[in-house]
Each structure stands twice: as structure tokens, then as C-alpha cells.
N, C-alpha and C. Protein backbone atom coordinates (compact mmCIF):
# COMPACT_ATOMS: atom_id res chain seq x y z
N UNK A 1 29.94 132.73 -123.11
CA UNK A 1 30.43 133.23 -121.85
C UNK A 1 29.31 133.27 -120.81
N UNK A 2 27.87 133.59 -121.39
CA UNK A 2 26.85 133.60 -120.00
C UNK A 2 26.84 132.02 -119.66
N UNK A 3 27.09 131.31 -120.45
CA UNK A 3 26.67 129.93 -120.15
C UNK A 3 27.47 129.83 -118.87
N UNK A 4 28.90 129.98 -119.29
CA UNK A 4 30.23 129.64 -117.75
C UNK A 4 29.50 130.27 -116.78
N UNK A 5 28.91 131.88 -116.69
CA UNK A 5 28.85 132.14 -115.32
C UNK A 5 27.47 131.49 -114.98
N UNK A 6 26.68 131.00 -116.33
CA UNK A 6 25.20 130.58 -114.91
C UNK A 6 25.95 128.68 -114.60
N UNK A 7 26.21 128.33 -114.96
CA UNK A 7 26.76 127.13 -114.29
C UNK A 7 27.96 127.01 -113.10
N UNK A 8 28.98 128.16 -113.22
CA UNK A 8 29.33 128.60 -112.31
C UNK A 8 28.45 129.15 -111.25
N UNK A 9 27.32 129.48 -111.45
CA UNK A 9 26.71 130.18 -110.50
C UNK A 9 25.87 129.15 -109.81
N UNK A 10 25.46 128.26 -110.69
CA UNK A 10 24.55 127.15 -109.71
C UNK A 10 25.62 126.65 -109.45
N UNK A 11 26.91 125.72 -109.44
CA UNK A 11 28.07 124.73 -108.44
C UNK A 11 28.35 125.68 -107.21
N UNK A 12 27.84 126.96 -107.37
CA UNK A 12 28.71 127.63 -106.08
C UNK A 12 27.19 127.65 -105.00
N UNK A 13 26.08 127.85 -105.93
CA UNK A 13 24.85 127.68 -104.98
C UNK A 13 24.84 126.35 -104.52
N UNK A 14 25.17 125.60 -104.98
CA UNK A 14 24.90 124.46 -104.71
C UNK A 14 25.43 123.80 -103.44
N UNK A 15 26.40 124.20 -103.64
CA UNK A 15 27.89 124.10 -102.64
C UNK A 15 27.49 124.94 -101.42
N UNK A 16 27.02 126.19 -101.41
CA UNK A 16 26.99 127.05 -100.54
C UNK A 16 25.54 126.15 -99.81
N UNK A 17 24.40 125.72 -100.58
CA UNK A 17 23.01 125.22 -99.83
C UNK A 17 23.56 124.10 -98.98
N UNK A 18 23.99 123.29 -99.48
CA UNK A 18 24.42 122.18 -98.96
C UNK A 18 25.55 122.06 -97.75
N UNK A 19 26.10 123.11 -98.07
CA UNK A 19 26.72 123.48 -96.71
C UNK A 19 26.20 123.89 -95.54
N UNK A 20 24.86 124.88 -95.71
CA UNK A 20 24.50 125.06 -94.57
C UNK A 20 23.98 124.26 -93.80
N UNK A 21 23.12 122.82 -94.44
CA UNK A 21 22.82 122.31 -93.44
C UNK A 21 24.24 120.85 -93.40
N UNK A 22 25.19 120.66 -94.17
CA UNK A 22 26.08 119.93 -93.98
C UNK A 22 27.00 119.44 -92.56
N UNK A 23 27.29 118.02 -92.34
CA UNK A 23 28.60 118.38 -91.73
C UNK A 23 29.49 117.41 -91.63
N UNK A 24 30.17 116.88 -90.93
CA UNK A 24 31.14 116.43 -91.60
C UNK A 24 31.03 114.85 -92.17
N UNK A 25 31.63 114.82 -93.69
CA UNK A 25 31.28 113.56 -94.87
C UNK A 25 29.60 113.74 -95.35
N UNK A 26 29.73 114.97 -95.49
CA UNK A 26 28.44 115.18 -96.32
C UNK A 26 28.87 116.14 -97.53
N UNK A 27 29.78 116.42 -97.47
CA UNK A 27 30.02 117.37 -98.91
C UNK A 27 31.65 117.15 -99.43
N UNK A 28 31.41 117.14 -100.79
CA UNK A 28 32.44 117.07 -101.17
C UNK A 28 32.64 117.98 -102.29
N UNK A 29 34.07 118.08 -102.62
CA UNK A 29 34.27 119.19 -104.46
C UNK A 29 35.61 117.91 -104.86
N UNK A 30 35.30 117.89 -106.01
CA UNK A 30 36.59 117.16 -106.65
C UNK A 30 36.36 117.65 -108.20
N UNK A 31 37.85 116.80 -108.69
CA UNK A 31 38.35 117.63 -110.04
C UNK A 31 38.34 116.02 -110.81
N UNK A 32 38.25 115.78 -111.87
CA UNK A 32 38.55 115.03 -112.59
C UNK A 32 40.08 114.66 -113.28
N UNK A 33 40.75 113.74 -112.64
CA UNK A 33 42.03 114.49 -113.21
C UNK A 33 42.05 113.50 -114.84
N UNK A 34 41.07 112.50 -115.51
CA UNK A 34 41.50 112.43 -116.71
C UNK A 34 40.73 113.63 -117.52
N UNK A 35 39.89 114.15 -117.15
CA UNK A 35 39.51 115.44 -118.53
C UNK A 35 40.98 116.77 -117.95
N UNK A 36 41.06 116.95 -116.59
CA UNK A 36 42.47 118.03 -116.76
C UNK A 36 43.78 117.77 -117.24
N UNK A 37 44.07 116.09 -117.22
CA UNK A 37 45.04 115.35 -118.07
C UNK A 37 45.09 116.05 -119.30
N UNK A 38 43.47 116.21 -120.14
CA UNK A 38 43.31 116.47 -122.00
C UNK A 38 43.19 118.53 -121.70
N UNK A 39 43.68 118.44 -120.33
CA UNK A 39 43.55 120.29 -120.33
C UNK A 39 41.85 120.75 -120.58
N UNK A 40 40.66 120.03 -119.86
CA UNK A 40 39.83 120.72 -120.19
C UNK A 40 39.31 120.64 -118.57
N UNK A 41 39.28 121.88 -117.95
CA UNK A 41 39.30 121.99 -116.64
C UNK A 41 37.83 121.46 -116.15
N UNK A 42 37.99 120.68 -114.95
CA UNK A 42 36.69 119.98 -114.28
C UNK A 42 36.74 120.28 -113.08
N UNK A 43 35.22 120.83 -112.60
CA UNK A 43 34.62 120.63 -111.21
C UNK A 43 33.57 119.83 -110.95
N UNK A 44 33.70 119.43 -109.74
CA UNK A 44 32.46 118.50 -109.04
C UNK A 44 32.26 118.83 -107.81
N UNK A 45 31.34 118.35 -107.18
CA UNK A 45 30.09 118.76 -106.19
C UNK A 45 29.31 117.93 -105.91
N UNK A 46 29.37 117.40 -104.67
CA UNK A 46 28.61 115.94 -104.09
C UNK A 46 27.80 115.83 -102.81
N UNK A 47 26.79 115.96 -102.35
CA UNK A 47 26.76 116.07 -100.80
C UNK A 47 25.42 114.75 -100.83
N UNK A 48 25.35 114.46 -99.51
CA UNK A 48 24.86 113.70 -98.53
C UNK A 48 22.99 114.29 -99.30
N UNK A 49 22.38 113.09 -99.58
CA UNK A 49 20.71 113.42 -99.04
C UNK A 49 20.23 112.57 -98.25
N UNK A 50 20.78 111.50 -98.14
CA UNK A 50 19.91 110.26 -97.29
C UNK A 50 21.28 109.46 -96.13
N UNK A 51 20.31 108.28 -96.28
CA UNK A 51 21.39 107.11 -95.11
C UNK A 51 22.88 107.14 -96.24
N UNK A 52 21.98 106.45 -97.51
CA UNK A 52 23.45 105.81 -98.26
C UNK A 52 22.73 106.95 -99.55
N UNK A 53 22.54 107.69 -100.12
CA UNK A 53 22.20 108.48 -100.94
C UNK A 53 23.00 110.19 -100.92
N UNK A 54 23.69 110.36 -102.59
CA UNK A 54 24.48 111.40 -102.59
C UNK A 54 23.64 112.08 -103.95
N UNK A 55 23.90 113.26 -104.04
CA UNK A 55 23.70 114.04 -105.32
C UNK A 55 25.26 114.37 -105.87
N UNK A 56 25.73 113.86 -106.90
CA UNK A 56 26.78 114.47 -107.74
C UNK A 56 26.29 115.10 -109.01
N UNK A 57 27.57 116.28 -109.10
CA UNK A 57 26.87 117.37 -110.23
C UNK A 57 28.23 117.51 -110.74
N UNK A 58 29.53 117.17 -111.93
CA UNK A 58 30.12 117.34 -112.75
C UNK A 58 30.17 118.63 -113.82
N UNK A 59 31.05 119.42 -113.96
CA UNK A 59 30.80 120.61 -115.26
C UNK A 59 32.61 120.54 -115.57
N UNK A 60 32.81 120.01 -116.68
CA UNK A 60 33.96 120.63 -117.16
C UNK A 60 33.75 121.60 -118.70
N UNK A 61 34.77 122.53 -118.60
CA UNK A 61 34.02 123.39 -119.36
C UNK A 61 35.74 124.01 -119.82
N UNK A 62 35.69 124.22 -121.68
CA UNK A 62 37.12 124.77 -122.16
C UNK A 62 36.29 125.74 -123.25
N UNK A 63 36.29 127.15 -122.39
CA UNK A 63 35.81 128.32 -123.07
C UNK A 63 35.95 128.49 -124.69
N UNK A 64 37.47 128.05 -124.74
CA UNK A 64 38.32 127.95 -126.49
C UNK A 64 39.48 127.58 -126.30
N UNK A 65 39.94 126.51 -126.82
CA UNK A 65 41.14 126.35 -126.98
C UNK A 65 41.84 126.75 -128.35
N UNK A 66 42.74 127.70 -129.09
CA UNK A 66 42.63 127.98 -130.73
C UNK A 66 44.63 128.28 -130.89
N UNK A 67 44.44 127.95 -131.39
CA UNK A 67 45.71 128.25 -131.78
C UNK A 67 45.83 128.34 -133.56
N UNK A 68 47.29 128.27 -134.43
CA UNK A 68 47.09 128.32 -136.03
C UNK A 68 45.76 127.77 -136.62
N UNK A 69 46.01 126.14 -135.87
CA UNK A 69 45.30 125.39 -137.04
C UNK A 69 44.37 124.31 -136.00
N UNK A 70 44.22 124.38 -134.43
CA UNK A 70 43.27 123.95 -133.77
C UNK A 70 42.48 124.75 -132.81
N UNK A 71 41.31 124.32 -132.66
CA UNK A 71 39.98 125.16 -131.80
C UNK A 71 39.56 123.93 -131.28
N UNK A 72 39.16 124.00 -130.18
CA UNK A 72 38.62 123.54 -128.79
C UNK A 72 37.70 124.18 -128.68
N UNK A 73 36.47 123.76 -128.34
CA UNK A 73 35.56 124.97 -127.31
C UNK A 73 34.47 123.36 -126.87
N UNK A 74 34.06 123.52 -125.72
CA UNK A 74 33.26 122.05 -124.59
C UNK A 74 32.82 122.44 -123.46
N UNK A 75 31.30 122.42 -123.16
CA UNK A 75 30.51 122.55 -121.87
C UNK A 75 30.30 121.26 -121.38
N UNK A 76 30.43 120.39 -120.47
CA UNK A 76 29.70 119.27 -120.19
C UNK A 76 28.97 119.61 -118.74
N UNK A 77 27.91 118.95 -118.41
CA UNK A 77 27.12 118.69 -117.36
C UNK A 77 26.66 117.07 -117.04
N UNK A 78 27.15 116.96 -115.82
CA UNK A 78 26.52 115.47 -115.53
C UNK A 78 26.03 115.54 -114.31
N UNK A 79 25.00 115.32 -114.35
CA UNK A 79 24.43 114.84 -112.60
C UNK A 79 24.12 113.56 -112.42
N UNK A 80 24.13 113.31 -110.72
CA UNK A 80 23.94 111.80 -110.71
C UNK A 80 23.65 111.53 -109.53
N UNK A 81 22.72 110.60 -109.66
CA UNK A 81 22.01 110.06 -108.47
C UNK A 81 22.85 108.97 -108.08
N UNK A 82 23.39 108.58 -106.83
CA UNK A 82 24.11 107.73 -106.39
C UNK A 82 23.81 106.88 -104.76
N UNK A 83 23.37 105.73 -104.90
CA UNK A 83 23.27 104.52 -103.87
C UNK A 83 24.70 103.89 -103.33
N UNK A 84 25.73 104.17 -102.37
CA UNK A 84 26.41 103.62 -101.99
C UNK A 84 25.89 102.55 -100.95
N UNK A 85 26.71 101.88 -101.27
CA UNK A 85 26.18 100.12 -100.53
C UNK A 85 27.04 99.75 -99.00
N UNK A 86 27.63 100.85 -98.67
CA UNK A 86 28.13 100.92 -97.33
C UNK A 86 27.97 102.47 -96.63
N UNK A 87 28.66 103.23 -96.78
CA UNK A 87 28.30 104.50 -96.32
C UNK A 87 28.64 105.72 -97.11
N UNK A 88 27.94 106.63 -97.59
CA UNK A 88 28.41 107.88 -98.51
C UNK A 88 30.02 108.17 -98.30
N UNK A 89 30.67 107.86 -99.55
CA UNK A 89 31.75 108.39 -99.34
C UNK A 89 32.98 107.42 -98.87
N UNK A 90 32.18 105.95 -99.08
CA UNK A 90 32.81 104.66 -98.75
C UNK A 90 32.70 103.69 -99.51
N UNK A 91 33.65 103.21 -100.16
CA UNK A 91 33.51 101.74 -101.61
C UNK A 91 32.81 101.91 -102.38
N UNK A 92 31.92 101.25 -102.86
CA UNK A 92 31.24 100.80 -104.12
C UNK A 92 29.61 101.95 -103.68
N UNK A 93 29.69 102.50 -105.27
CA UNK A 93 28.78 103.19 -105.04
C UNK A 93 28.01 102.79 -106.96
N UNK A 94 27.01 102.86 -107.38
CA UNK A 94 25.88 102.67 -108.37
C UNK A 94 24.88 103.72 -108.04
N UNK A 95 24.29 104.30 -109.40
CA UNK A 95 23.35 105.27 -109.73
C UNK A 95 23.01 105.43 -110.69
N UNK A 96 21.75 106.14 -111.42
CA UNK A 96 21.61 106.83 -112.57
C UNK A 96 22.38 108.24 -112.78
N UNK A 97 22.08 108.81 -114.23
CA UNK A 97 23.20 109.22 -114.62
C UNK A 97 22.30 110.18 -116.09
N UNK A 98 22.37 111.34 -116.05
CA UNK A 98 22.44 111.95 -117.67
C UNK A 98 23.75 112.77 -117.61
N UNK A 99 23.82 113.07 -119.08
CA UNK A 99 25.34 113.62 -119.62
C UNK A 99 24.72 114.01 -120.51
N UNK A 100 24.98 116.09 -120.97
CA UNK A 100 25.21 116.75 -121.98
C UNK A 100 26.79 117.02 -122.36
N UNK A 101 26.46 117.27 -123.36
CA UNK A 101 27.94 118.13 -123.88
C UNK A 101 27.36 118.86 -125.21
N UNK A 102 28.19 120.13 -125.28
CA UNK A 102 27.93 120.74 -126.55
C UNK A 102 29.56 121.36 -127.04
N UNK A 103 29.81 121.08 -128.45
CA UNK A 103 30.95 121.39 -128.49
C UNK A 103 31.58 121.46 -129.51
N UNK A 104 32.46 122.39 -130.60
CA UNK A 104 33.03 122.53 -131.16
C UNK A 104 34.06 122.59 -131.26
N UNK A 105 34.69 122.03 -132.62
CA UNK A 105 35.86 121.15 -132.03
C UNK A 105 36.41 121.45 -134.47
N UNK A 106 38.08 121.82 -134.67
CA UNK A 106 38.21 121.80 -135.79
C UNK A 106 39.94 122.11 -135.97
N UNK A 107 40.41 120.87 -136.70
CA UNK A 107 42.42 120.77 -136.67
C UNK A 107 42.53 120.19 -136.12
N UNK A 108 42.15 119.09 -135.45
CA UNK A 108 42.32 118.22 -134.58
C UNK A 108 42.88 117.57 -134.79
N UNK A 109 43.94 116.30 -135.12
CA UNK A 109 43.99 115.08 -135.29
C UNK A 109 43.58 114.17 -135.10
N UNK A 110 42.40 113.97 -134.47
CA UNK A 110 41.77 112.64 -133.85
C UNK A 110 40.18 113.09 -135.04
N UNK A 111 39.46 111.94 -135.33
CA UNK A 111 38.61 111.94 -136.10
C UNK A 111 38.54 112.53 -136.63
N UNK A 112 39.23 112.29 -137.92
CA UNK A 112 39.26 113.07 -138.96
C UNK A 112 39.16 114.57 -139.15
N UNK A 113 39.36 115.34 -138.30
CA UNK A 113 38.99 116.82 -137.98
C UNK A 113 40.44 117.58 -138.21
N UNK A 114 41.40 117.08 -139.17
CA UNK A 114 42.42 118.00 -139.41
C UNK A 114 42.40 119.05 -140.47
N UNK A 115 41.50 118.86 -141.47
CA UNK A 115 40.82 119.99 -142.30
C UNK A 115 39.33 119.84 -142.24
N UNK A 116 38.39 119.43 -141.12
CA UNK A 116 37.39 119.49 -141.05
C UNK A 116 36.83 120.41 -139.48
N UNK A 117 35.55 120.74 -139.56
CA UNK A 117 35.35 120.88 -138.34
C UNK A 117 33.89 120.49 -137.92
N UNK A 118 33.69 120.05 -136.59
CA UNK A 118 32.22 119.66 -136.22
C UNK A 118 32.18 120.27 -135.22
N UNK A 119 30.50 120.60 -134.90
CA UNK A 119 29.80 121.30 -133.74
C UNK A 119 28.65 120.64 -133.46
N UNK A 120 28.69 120.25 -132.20
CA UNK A 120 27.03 119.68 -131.48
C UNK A 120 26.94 119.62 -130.38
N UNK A 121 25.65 118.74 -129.98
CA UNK A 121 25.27 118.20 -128.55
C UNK A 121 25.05 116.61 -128.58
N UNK A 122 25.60 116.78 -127.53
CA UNK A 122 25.88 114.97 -127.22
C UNK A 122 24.91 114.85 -126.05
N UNK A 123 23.89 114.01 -125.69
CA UNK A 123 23.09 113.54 -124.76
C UNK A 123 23.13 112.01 -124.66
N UNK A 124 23.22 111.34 -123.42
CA UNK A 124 23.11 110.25 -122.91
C UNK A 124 22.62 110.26 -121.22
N UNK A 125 22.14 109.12 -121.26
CA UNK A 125 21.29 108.46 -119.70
C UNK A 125 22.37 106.89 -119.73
N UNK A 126 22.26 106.79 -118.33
CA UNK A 126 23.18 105.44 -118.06
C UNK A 126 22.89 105.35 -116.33
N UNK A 127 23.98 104.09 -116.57
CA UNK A 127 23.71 103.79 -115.12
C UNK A 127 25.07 104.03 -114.46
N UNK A 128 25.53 104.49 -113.93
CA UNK A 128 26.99 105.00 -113.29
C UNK A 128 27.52 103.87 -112.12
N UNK A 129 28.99 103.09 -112.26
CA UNK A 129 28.70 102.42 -110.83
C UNK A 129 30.44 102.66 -110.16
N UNK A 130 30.71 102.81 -109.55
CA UNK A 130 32.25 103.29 -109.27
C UNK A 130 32.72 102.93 -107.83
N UNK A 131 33.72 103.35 -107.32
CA UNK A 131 34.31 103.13 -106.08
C UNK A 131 35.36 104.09 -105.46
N UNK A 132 34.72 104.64 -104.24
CA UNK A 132 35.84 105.37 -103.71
C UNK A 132 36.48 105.25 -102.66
N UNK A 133 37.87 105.69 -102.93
CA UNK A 133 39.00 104.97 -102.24
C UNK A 133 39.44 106.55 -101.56
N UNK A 134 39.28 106.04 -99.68
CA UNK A 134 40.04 107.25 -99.04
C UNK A 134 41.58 106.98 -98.71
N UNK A 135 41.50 108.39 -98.89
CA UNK A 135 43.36 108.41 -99.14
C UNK A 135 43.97 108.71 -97.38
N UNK A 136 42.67 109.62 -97.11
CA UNK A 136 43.12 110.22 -95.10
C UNK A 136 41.67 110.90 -95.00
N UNK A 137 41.68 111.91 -94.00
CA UNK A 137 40.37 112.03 -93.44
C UNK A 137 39.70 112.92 -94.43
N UNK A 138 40.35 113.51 -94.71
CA UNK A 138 39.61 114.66 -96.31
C UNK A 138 39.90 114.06 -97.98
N UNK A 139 40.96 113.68 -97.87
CA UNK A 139 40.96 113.73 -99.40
C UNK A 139 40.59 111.43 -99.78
N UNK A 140 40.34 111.69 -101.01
CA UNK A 140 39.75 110.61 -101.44
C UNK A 140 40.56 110.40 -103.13
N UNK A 141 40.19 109.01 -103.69
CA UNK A 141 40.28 109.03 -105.49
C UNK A 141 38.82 107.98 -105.50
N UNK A 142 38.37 108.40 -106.68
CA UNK A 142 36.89 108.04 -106.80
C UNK A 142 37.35 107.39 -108.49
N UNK A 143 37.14 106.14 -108.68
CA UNK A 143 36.78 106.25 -110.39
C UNK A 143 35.56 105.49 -110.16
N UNK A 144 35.16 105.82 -111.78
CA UNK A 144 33.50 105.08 -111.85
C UNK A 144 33.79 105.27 -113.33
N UNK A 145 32.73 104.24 -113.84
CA UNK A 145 32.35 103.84 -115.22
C UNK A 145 30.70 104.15 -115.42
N UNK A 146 30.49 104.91 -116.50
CA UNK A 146 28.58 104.81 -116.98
C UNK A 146 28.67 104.40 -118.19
N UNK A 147 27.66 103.37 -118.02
CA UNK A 147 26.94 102.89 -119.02
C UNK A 147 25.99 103.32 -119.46
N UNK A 148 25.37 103.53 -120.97
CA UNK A 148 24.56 103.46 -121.46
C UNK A 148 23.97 103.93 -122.36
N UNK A 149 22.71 104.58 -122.88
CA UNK A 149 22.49 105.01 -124.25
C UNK A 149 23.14 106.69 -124.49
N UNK A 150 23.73 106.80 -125.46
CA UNK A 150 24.05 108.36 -126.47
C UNK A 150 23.17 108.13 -127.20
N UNK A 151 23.04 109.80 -127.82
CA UNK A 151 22.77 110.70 -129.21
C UNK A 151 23.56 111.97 -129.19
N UNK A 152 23.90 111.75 -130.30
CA UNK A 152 25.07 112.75 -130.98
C UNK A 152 24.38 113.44 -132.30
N UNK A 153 23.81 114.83 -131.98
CA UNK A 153 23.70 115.39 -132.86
C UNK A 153 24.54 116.30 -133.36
N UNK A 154 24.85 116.63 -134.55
CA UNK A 154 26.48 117.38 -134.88
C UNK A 154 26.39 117.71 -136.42
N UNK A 155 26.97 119.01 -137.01
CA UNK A 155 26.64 118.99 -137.91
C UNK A 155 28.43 119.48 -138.26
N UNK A 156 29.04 118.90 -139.88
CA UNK A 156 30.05 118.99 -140.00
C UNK A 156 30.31 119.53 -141.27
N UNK A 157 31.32 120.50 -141.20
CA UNK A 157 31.38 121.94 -142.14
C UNK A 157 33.41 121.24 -142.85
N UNK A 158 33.19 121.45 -144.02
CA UNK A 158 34.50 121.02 -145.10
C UNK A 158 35.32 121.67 -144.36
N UNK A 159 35.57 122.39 -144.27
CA UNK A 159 36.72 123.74 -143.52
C UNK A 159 36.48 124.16 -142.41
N UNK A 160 37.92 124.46 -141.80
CA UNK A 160 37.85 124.45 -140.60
C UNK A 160 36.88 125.98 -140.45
N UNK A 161 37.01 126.90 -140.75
CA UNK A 161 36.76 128.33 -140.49
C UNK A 161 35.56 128.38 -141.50
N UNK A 162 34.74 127.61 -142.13
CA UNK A 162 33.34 128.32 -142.94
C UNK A 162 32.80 127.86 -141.84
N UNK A 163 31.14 128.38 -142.51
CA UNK A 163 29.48 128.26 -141.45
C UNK A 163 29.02 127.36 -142.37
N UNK A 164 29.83 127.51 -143.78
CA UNK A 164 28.67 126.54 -144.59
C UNK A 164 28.45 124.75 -144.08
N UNK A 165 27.51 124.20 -143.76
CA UNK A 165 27.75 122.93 -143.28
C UNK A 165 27.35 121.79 -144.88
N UNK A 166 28.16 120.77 -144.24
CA UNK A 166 28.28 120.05 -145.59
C UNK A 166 27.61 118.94 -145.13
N UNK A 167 27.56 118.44 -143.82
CA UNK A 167 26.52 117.72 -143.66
C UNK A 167 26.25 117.69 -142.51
N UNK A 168 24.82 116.95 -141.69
CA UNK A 168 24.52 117.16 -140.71
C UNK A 168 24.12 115.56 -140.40
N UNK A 169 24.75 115.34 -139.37
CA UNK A 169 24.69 113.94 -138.73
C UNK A 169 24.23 113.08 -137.53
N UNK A 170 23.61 112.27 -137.32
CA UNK A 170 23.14 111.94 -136.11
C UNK A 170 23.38 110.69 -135.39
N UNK A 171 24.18 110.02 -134.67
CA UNK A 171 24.59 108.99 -134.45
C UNK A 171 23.85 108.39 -132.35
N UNK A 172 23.42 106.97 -132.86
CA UNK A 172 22.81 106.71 -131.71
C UNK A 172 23.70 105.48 -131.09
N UNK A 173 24.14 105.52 -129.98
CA UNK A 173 25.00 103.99 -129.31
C UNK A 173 24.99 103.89 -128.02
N UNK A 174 25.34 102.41 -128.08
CA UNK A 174 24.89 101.64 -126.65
C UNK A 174 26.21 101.46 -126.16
N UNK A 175 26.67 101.55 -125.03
CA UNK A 175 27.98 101.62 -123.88
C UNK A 175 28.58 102.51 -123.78
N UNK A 176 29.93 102.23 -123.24
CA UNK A 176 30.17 103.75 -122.30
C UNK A 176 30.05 104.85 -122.84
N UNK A 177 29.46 105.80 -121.65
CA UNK A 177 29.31 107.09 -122.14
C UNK A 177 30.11 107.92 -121.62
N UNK A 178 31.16 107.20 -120.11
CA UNK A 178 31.92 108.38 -119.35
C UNK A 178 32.59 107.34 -118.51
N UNK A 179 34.01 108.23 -118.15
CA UNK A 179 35.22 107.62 -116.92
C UNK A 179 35.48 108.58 -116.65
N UNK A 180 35.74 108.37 -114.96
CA UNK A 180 36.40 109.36 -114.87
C UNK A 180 37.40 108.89 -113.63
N UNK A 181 38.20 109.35 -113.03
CA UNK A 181 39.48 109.57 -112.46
C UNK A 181 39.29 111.05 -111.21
N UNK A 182 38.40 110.55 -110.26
CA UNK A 182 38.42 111.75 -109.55
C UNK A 182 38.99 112.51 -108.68
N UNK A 183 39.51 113.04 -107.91
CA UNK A 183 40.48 113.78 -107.05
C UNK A 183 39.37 114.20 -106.33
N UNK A 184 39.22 113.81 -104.61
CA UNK A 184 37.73 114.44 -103.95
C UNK A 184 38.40 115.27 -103.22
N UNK A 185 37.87 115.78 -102.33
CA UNK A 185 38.58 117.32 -100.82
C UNK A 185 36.97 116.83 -100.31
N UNK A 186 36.90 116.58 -99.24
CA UNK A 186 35.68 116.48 -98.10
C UNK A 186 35.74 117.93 -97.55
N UNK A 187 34.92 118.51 -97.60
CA UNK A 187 34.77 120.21 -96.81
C UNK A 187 34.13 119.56 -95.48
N UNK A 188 34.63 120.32 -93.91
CA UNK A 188 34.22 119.89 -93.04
C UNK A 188 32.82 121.48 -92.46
């Protein structure tokens, strides 16, 4: 729970700095709508530093999802440096890129996690390159693709509900590391 409010607490600083000296097509907030598609709620946060240069900052975050026989719980953070090749907030945009996630996850149906459960951190660097499409003078849809290296550290326990871990695993790979599907709001 402290984790939500200090990351909540930097997107709202962030938002609030950048506003003061902002103005209009220098800041943006958008939602991801394929991670709220899988119900795991996303914010974003984008503003203006240069001619063609933006800072984006990503956090979707699912405190617990639990029910009988599935649990959810996922922090992610992505920031990203971004070069648009016409004007912030216009077509084709490319950048670097890191991505955490930490997350426990057990009943699942997808990888094998229906009597198993796993917990870790996922880290990757890439190169992010995407395009955004305005819809009218505020709102926008942004998708983008990153490429590039993961590590997945994770350790995975027989049962869903023990601590005992049965093994501990580490997996390293090359391509995508993230899509997303964005929904922007331009703050004036």
C-alpha cells in the first residue's frame, strides 16, 4: 500500500511541476485502454521538454485482485524518453524506454498458474517507437511498440497459498517488452 501512495504521489507532482510552467500541447494524462481492457487500472503523464522532446511516465498498478481460486496483485513503471519527428504530440514519435514490474500472480489459467503460483520483478530497456493520432483539439489515441532486452526474476511456489518456494527462476529475452493502446486528454 505505501508503494501506491509514493507513486501516486510523484504522477501528481509531476503533473502539478509541469503544469506550472506548461501551456497549451505541452502536457498530457492518458490511460492505457489495453491493460484497463485485462482490468488493471493505468495512468500516464507526458509533457513537453524541448522543440520535438517529451518525458512519458506510465504506472498501472492492481493492489489485489483475489477471489476463491485467483490472486492478482502488479505495480508497473515505465518512463520514456521520446523524439517526435514532427511536433510533440504529432505522428511518429521513437525513444528509449525502461520497464519494471513486480508481481504476484496464482489460479490463473494462463501459464500454467492454475495450481501454481509465481512472484517477481520483471526489468527491461528498449527502444519505444509509436504514433499519435489526434482525434480534436484535446483528446488523442497513441499506440506504440518497445523493443528490447527483459529479465525476469521470479520465484515459483507448488501451491497457490504456501511461502514454501519450489523453485526460483530466471529468464532473459530479446523483443517486445510492451504495447500499448493509449487514450490521451491534453490539459490546457
Amino acid at each position: 500500500m505505501k508503494i501506491y501512495h509514493k507513486v501516486r504521489a510523484a504522477m501528481v507532482s509531476a503533473v502539478m511541476l509541469a503544469s506550472i510552467t506548461g501551456s497549451a500541447q505541452e502536457l498530457a494524462v492518458k490511460t492505457n485502454l489495453l491493460s484497463d481492457a485485462l482490468t488493471v487500472p493505468s495512468l500516464g503523464a507526458e509533457f513537453t521538454i524541448g522543440h520535438r522532446w517529451t518525458l512519458n511516465a506510465d504506472v498501472e498498478w492492481m493492489p489485489a485482485y483475489q477471489s476463491t481460486n485467483h490472486y492478482l496483485r502488479t505495480l508497473k513503471v515505465q518512463p520514456e524518453a521520446r523524439f517526435w519527428f514532427r511536433a510533440p504530440f504529432t505522428g511518429p514519435f521513437i525513444g528509449p524506454s525502461a520497464h519494471w514490474r513486480v508481481y504476484n500472480m496464482a489460479g490463473l489459467p494462463v501459464f500454467k498458474l492454475k495450481d501454481e503460483r509465481i512472484q517477481g520483478n520483471f526489468y527491461s530497456v528498449g527502444v519505444t517507437a509509436g504514433w499519435h493520432f489526434t482525434l480534436s483539439s484535446r483528446w488523442g489515441l497513441e499506440s506504440s511498440l518497445t523493443l528490447g532486452y527483459a529479465y525476469n526474476d521470479y520465484r515459483r511456489y507448488a501451491e497457490p497459498r504456501t511461502r514454501v518456494v519450489s523453485r526460483r527462476c530466471y529468464m532473459h529475452y530479446l523483443g517486445p517488452t510492451a504495447a500499448s493502446l493509449q487514450l490521451v486528454y491534453m490539459l490546457r
